[in-house]
N, C-alpha and C. Protein backbone atom coordinates (compact mmCIF):
# COMPACT_ATOMS: atom_id res chain seq x y z
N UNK A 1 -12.11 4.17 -14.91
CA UNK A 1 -12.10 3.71 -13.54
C UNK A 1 -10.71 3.15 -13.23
N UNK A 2 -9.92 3.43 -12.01
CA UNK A 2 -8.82 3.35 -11.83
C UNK A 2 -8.86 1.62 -10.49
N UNK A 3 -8.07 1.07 -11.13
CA UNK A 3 -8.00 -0.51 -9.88
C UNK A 3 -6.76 -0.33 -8.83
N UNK A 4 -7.21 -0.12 -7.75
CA UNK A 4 -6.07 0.26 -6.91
C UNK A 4 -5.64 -1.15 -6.03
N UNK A 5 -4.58 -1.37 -5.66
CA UNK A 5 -4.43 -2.99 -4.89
C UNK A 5 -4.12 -2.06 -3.72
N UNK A 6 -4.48 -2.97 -2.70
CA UNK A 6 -3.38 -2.47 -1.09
C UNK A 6 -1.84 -3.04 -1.37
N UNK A 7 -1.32 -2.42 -1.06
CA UNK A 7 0.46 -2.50 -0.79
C UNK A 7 0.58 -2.17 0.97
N UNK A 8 1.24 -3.74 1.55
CA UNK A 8 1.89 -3.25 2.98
C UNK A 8 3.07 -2.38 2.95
N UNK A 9 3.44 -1.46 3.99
CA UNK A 9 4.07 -0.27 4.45
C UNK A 9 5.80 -1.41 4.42
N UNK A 10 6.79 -1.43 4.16
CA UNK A 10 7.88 -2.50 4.70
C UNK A 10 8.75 -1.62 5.24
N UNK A 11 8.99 -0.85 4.45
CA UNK A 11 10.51 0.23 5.18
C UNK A 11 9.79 1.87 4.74
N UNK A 12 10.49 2.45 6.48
CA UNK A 12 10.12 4.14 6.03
C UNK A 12 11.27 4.76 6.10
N UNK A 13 11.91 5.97 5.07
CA UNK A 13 13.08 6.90 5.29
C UNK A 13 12.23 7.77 4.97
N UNK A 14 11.89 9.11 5.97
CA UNK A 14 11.64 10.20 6.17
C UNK A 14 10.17 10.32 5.01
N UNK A 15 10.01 10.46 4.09
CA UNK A 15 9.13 10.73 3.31
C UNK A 15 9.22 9.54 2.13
N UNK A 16 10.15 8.94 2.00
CA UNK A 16 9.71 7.86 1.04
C UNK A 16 9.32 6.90 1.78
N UNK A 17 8.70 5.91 1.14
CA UNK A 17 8.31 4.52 2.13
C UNK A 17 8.05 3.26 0.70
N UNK A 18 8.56 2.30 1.43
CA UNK A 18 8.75 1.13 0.31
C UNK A 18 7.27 0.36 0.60
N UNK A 19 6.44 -0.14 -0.40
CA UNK A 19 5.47 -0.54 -0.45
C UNK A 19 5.29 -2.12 -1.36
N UNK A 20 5.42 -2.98 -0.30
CA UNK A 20 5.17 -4.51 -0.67
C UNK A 20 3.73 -4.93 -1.28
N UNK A 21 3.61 -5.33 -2.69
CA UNK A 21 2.49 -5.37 -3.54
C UNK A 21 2.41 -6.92 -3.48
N UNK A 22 3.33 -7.78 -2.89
CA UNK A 22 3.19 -9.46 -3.08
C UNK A 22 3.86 -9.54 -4.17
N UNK A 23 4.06 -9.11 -5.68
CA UNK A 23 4.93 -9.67 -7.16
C UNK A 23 5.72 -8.49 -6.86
N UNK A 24 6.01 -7.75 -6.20
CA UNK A 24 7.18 -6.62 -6.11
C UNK A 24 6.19 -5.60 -4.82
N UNK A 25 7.67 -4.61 -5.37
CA UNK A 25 8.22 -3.37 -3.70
C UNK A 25 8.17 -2.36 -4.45
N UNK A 26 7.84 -1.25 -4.15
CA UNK A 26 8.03 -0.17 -5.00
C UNK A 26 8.18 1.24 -3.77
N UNK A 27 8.91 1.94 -4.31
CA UNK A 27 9.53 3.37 -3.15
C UNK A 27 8.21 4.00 -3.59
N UNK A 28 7.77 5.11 -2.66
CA UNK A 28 6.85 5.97 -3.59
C UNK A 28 6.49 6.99 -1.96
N UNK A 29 5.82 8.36 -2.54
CA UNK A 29 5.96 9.37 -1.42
C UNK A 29 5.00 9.29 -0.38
N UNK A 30 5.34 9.63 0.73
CA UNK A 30 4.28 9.93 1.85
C UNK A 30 4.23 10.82 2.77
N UNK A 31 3.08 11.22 3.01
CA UNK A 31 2.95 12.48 3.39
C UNK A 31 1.76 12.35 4.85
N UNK A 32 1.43 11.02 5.15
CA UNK A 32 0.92 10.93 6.26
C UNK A 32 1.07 9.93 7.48
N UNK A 33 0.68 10.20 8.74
CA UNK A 33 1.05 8.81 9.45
C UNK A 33 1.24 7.77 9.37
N UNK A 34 2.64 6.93 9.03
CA UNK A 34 2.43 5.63 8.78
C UNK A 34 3.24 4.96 9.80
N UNK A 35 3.01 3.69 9.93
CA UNK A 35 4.23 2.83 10.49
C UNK A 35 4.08 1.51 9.84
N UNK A 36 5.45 0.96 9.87
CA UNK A 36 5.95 0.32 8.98
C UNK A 36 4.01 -1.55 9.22
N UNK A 37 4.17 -1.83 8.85
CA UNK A 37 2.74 -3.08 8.66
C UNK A 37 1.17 -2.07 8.31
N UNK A 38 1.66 -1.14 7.99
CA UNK A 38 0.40 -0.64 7.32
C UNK A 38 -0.04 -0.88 5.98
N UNK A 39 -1.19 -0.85 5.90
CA UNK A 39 -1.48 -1.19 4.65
C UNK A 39 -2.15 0.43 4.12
N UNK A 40 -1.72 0.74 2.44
CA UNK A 40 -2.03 1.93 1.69
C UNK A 40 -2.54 1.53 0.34
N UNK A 41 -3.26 2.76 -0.24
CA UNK A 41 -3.20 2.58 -1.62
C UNK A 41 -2.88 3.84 -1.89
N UNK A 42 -2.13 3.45 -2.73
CA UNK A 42 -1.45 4.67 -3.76
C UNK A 42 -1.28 4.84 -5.74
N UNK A 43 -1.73 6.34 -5.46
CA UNK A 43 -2.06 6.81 -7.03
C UNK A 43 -0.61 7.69 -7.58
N UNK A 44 -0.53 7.44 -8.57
CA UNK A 44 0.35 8.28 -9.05
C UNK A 44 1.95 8.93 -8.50
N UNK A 45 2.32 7.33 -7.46
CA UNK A 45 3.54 7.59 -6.71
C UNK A 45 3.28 7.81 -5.42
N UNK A 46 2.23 7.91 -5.40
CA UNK A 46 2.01 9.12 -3.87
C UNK A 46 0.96 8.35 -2.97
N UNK A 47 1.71 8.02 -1.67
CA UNK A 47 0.37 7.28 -0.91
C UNK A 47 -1.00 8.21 -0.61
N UNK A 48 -1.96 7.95 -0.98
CA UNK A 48 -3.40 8.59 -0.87
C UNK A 48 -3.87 8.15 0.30
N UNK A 49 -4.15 6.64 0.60
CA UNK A 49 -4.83 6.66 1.61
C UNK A 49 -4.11 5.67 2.77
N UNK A 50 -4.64 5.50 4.04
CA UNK A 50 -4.24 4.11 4.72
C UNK A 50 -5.53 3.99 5.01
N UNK A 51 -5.38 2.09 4.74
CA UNK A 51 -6.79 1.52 4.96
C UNK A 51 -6.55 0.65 6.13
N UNK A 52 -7.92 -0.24 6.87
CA UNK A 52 -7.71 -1.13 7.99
C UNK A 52 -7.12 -2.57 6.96
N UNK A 53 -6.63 -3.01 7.75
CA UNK A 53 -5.46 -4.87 7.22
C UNK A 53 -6.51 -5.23 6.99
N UNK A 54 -8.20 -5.36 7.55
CA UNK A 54 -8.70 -6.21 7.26
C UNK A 54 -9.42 -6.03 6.09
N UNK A 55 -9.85 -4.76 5.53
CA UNK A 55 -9.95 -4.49 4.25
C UNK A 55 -8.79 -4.65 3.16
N UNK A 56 -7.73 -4.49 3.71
CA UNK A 56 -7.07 -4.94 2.39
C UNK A 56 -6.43 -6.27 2.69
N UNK A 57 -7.16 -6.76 3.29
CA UNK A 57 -6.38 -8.20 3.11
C UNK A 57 -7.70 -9.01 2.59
N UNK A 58 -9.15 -8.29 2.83
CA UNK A 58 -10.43 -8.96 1.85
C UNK A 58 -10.28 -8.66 0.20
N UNK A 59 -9.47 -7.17 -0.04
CA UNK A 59 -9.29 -6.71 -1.24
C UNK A 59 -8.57 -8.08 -1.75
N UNK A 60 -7.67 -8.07 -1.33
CA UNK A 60 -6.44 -8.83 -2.39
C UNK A 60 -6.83 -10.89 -2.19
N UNK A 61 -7.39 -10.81 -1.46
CA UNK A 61 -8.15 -11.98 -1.08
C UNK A 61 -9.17 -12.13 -2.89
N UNK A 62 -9.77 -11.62 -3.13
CA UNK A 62 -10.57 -11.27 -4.27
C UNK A 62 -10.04 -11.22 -5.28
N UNK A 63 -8.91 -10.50 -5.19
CA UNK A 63 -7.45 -10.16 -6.50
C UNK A 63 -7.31 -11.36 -7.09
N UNK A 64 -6.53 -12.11 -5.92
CA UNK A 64 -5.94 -13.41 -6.38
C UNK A 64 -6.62 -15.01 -6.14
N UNK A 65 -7.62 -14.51 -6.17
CA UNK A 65 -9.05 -15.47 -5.99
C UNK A 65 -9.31 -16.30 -7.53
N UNK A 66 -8.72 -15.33 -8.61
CA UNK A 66 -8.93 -16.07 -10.01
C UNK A 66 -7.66 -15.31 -10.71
């Protein structure tokens, strides 16, 4: 079973996009509508999904809960 966190959207250049995790930023690819305060999770480099803020802000709410 794979644990995915939300990462907010911070900066986009064309197909990469920098992704704010709260303990770090990481570049990684994208391939669908984003703008920059979005929230994603991403597998293997590659953004998979965009979720609503308010789900990932209950996710990580939980994360760092303990």
């Amino acid at each position: 079973m794979c644990f995915a966190i939300p990462g907010k959207v911070v900066e986009i250049n064309n197909e990469d996009v920098t992704v704010d995790y709260q303990i770090e930023k990481r570049k990684v690819k994208n391939f669908l509508q984003l703008k920059i305060g979005d929230y994603v999770i991403v597998q293997g480099g590659f953004v998979i999904k965009k979720i609503p803020e308010k789900e990932a802000l209950e996710a990580l709410e939980l994360i760092t809960e303990n």
